[in-house]
PDB file of N, CA and C in Angstrom:
ATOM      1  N   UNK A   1      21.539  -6.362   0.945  1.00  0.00           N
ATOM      2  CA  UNK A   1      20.649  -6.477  -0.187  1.00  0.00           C
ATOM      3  C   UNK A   1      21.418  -7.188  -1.290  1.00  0.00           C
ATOM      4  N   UNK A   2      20.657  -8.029  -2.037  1.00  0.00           N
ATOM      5  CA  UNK A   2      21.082  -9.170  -3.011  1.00  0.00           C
ATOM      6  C   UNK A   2      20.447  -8.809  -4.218  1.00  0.00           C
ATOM      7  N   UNK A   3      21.172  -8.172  -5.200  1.00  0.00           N
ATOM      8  CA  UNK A   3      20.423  -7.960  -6.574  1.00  0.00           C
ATOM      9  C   UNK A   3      21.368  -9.118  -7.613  1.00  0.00           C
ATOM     10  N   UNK A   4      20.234  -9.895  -8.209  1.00  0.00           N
ATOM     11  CA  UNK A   4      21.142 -11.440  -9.205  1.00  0.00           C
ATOM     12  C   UNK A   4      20.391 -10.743 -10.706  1.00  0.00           C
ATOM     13  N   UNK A   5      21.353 -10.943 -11.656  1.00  0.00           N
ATOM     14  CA  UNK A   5      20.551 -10.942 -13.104  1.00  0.00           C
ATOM     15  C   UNK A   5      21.065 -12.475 -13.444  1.00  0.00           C
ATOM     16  N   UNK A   6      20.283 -13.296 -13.808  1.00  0.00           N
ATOM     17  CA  UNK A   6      21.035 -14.622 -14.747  1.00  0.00           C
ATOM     18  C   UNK A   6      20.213 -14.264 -15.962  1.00  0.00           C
ATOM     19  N   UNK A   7      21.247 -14.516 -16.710  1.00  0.00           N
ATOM     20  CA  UNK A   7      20.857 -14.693 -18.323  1.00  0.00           C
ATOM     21  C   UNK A   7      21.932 -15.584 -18.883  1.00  0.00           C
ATOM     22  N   UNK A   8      21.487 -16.429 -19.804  1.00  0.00           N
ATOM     23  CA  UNK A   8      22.544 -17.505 -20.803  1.00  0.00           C
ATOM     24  C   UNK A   8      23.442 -18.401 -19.755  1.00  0.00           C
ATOM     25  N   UNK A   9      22.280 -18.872 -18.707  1.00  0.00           N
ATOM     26  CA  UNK A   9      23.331 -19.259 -17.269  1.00  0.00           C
ATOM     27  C   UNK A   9      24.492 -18.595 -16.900  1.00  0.00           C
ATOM     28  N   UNK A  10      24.890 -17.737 -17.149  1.00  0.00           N
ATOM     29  CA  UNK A  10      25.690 -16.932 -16.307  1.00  0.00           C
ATOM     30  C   UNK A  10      24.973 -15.714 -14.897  1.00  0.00           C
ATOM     31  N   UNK A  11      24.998 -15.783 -13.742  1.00  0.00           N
ATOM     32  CA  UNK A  11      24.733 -14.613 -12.947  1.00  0.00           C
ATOM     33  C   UNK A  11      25.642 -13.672 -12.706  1.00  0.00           C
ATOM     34  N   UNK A  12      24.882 -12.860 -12.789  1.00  0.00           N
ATOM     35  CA  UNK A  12      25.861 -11.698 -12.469  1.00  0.00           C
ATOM     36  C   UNK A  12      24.980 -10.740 -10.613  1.00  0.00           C
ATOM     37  N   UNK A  13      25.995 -10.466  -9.871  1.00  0.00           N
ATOM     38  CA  UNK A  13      25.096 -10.252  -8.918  1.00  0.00           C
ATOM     39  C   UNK A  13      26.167  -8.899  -8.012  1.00  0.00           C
ATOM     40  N   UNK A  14      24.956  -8.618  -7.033  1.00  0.00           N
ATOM     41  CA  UNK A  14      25.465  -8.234  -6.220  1.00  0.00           C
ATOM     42  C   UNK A  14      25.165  -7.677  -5.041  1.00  0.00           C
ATOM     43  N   UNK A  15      26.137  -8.101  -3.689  1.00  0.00           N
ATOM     44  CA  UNK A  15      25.585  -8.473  -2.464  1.00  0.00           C
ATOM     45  C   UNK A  15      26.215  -6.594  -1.310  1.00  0.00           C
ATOM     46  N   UNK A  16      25.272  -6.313  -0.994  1.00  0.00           N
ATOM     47  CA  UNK A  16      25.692  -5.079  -0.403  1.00  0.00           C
ATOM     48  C   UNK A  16      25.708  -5.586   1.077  1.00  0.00           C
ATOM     49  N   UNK A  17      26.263  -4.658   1.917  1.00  0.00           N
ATOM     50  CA  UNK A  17      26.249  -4.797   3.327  1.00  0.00           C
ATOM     51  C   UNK A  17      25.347  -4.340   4.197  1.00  0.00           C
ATOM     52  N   UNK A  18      24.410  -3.645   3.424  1.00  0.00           N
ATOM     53  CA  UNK A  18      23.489  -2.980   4.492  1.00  0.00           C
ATOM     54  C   UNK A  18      21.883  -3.150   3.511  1.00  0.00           C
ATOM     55  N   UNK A  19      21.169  -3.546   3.950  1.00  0.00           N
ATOM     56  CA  UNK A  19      19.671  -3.488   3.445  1.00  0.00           C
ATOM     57  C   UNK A  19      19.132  -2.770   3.229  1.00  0.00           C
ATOM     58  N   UNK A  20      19.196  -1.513   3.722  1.00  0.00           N
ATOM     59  CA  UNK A  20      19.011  -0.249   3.834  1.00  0.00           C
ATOM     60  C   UNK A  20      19.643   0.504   3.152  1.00  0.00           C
ATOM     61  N   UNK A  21      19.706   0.573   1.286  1.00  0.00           N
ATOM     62  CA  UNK A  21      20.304   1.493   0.606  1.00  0.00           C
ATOM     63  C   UNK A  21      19.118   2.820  -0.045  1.00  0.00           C
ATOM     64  N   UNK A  22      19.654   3.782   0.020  1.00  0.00           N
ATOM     65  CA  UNK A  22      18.944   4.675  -0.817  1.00  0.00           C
ATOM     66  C   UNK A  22      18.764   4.428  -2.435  1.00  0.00           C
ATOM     67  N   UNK A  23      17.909   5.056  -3.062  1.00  0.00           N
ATOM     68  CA  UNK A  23      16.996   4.104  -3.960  1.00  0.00           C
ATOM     69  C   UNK A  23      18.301   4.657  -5.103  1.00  0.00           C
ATOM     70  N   UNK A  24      18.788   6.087  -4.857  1.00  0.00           N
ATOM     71  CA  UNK A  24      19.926   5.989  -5.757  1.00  0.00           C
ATOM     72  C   UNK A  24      21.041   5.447  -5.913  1.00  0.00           C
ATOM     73  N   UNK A  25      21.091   4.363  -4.829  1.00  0.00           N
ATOM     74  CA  UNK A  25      22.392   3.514  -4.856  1.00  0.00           C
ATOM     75  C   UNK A  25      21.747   2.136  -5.291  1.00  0.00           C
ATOM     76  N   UNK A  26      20.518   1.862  -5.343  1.00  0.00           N
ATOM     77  CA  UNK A  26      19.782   0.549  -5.550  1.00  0.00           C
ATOM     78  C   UNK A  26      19.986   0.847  -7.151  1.00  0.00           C
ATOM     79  N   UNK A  27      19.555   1.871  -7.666  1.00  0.00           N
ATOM     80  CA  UNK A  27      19.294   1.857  -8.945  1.00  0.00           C
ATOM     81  C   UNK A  27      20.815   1.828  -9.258  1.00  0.00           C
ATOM     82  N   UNK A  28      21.601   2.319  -8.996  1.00  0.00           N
ATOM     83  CA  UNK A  28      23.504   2.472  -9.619  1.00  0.00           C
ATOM     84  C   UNK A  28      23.740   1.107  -9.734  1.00  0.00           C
ATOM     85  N   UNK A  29      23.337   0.153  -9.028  1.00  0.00           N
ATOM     86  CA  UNK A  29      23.724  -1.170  -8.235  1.00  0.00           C
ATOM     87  C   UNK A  29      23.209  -1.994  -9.689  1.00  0.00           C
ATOM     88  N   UNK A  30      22.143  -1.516  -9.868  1.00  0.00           N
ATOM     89  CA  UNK A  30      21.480  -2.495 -11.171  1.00  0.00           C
ATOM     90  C   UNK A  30      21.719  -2.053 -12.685  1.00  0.00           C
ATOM     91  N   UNK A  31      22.132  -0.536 -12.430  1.00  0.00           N
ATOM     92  CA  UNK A  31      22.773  -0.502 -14.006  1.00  0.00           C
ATOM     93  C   UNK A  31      23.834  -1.364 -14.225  1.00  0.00           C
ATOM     94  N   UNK A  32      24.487  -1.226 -13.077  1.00  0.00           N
ATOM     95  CA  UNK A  32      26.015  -1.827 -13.253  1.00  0.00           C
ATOM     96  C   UNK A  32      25.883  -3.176 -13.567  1.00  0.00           C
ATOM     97  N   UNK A  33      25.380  -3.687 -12.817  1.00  0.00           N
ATOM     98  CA  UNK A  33      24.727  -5.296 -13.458  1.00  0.00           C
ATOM     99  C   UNK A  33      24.212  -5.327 -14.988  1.00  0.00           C
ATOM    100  N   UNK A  34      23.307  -4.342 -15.466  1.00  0.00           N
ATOM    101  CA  UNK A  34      23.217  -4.700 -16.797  1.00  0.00           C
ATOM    102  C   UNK A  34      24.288  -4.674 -17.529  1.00  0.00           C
ATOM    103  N   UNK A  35      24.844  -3.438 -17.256  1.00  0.00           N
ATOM    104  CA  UNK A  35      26.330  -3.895 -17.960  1.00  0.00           C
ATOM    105  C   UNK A  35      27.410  -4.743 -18.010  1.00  0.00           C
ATOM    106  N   UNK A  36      27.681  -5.205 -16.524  1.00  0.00           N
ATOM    107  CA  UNK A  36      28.154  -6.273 -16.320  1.00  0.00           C
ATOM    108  C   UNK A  36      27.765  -7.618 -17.459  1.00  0.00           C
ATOM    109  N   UNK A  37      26.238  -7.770 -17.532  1.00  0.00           N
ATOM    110  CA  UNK A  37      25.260  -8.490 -18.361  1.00  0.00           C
ATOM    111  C   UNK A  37      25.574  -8.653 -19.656  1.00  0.00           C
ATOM    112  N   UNK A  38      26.739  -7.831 -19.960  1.00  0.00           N
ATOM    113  CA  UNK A  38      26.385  -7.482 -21.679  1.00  0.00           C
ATOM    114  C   UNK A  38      25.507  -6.055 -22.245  1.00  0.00           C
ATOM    115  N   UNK A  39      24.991  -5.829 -21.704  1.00  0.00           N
ATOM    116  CA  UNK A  39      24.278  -4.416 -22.040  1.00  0.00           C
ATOM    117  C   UNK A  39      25.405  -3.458 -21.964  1.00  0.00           C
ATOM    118  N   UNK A  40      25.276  -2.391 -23.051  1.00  0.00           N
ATOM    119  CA  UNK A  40      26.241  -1.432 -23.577  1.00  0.00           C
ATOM    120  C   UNK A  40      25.456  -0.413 -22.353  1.00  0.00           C
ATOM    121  N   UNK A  41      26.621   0.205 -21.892  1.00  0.00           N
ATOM    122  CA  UNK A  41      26.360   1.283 -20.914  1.00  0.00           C
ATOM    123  C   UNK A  41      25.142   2.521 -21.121  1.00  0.00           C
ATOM    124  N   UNK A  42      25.860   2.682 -22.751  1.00  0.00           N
ATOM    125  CA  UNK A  42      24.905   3.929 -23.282  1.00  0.00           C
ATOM    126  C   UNK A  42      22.879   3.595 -23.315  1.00  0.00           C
ATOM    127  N   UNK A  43      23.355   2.093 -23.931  1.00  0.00           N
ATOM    128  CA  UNK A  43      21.713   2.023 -24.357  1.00  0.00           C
ATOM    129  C   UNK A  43      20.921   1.607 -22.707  1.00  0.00           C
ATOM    130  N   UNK A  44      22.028   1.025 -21.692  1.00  0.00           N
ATOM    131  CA  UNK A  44      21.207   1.286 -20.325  1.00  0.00           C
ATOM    132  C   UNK A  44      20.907   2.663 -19.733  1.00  0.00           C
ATOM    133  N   UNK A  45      21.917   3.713 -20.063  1.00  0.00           N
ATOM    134  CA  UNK A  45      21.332   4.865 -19.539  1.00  0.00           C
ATOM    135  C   UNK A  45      20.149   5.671 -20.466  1.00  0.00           C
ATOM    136  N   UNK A  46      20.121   4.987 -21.958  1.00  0.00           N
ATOM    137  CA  UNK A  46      18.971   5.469 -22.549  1.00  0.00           C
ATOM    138  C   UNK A  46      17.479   5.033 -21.880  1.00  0.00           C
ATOM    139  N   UNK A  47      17.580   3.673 -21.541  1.00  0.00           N
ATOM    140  CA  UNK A  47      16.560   3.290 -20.871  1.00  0.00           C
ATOM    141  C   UNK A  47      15.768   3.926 -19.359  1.00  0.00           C
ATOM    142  N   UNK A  48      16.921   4.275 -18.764  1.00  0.00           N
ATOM    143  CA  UNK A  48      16.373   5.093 -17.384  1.00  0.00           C
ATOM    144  C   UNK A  48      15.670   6.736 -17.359  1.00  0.00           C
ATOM    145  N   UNK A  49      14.724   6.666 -17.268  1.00  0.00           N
ATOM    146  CA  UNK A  49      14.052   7.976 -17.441  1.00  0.00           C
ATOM    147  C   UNK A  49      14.574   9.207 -16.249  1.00  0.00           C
ATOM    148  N   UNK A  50      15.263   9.772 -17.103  1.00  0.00           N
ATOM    149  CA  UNK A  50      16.198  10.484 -16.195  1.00  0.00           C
ATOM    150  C   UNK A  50      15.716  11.769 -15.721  1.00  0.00           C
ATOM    151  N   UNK A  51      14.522  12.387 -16.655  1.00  0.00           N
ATOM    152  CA  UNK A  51      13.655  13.842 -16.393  1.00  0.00           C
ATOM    153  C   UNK A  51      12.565  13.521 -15.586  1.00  0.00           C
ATOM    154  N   UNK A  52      12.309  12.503 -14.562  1.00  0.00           N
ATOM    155  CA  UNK A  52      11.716  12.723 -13.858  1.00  0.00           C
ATOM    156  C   UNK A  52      10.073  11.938 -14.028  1.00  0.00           C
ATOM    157  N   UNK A  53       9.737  11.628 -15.337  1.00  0.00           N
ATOM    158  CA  UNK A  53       8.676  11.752 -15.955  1.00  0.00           C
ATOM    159  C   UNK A  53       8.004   9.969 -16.470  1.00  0.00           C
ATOM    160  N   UNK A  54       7.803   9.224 -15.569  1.00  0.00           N
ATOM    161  CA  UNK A  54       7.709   8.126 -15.384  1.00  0.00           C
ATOM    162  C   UNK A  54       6.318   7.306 -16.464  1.00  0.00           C
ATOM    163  N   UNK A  55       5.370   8.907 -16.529  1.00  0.00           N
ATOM    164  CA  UNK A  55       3.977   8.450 -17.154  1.00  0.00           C
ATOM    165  C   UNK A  55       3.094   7.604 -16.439  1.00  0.00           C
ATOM    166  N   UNK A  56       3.587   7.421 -15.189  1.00  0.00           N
ATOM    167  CA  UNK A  56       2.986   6.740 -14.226  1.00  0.00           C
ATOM    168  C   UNK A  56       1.504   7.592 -13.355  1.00  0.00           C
ATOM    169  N   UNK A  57       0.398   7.456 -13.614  1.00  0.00           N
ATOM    170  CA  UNK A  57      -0.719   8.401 -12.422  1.00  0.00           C
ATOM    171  C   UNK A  57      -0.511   7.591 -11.554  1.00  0.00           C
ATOM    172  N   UNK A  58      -1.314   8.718 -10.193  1.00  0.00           N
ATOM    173  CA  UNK A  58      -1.198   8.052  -9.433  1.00  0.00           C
ATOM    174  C   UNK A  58      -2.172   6.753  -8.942  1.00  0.00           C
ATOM    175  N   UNK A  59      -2.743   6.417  -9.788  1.00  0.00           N
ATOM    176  CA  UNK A  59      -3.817   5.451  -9.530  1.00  0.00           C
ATOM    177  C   UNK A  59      -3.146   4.359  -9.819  1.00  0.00           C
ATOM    178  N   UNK A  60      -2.483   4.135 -10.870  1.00  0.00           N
ATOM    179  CA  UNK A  60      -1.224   3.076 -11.744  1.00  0.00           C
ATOM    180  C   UNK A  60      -0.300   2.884 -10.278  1.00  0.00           C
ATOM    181  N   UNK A  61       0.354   3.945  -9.542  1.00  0.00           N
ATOM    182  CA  UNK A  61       1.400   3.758  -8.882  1.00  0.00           C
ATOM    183  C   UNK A  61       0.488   3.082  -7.735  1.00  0.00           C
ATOM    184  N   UNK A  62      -0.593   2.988  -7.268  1.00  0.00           N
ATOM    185  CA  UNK A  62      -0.999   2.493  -6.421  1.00  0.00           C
ATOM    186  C   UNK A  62      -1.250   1.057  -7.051  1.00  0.00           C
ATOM    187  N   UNK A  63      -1.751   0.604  -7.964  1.00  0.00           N
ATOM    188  CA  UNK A  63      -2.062  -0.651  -8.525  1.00  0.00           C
ATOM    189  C   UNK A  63      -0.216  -1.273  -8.715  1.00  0.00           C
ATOM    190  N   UNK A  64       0.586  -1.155  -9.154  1.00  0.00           N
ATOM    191  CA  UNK A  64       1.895  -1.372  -8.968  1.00  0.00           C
ATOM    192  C   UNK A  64       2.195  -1.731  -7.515  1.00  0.00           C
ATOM    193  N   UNK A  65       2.145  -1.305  -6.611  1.00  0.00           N
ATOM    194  CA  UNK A  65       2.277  -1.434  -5.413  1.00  0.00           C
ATOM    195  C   UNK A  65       1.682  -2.366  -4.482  1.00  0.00           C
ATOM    196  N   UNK A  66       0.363  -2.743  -4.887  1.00  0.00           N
ATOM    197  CA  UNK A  66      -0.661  -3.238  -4.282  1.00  0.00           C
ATOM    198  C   UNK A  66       0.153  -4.999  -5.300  1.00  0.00           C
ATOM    199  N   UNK A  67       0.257  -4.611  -6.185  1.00  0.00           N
ATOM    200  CA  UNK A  67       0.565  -5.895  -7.101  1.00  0.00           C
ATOM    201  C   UNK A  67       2.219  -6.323  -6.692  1.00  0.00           C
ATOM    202  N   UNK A  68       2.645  -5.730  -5.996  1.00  0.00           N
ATOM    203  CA  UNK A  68       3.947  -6.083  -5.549  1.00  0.00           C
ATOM    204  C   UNK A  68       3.841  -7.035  -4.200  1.00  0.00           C
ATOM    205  N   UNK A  69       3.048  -6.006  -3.389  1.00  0.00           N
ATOM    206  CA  UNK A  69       2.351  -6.621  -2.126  1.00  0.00           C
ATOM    207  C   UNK A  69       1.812  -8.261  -2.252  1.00  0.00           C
ATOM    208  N   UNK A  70       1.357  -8.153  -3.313  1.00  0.00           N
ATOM    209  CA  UNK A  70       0.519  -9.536  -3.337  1.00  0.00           C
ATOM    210  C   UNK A  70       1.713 -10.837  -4.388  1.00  0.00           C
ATOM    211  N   UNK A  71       2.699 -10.707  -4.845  1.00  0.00           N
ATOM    212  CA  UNK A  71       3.488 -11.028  -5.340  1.00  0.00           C
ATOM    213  C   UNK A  71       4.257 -11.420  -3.988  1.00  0.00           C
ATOM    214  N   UNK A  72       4.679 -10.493  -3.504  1.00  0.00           N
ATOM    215  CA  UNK A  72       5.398 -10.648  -2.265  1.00  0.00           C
ATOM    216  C   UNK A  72       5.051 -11.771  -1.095  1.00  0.00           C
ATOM    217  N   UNK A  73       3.314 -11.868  -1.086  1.00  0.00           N
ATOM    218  CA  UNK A  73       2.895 -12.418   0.079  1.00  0.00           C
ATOM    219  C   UNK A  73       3.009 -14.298  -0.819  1.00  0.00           C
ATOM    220  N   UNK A  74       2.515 -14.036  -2.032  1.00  0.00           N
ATOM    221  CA  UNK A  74       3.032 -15.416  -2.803  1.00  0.00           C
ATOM    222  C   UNK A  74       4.541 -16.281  -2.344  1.00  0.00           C
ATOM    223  N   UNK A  75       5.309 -15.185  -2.771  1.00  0.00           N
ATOM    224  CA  UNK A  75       6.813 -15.855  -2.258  1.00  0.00           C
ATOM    225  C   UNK A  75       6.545 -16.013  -1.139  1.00  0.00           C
ATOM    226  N   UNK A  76       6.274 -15.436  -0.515  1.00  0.00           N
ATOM    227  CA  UNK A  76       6.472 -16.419   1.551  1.00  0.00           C
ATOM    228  C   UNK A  76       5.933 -17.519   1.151  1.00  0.00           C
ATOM    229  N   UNK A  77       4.687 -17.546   0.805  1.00  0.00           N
ATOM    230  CA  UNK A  77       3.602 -18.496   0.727  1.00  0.00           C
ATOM    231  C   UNK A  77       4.665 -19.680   0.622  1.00  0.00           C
ATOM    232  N   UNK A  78       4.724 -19.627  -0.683  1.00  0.00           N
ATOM    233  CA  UNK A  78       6.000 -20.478  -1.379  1.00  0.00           C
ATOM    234  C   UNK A  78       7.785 -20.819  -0.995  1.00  0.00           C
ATOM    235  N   UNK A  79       7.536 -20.154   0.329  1.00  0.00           N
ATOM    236  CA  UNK A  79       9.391 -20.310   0.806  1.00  0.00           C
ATOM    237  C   UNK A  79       9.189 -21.488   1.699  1.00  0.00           C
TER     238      UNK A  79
END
């Protein structure tokens, strides 16, 4: 798995060995990049909703999903 941030032409990235990470190592993977980025550690962990509590229903989490799907089928389209 390949997670890239570019900002101010610089990338910052990073390439794991297995595709198959658990979502708590996906998410560790991308703080670290913001910081890497320039983002102060503190105000990235302010950003991550850490109690659980997303404000997301589940009707939203299905429209998110469905809108990923179709995002997704674009990029092939386009590769």
């Amino acid at each position: 798995m390949k997670i890239s941030i570019t900002s101010y032409d610089k990338t910052h990235s990073v390439d794991t060995q297995s595709d198959d990470l658990p979502l708590d190592q996906v998410v560790d993977q991308f703080r670290g990049l913001l910081v890497s980025a320039g983002y102060h550690p503190q105000n990235v962990d302010e950003y991550f909703n850490t109690d659980g509590n997303w404000e997301i229903s589940p009707g939203d989490y299905q429209d998110l999903k469905q809108h990923s799907r179709a995002m997704e089928t674009l990029d092939n389209e386009h590769a």
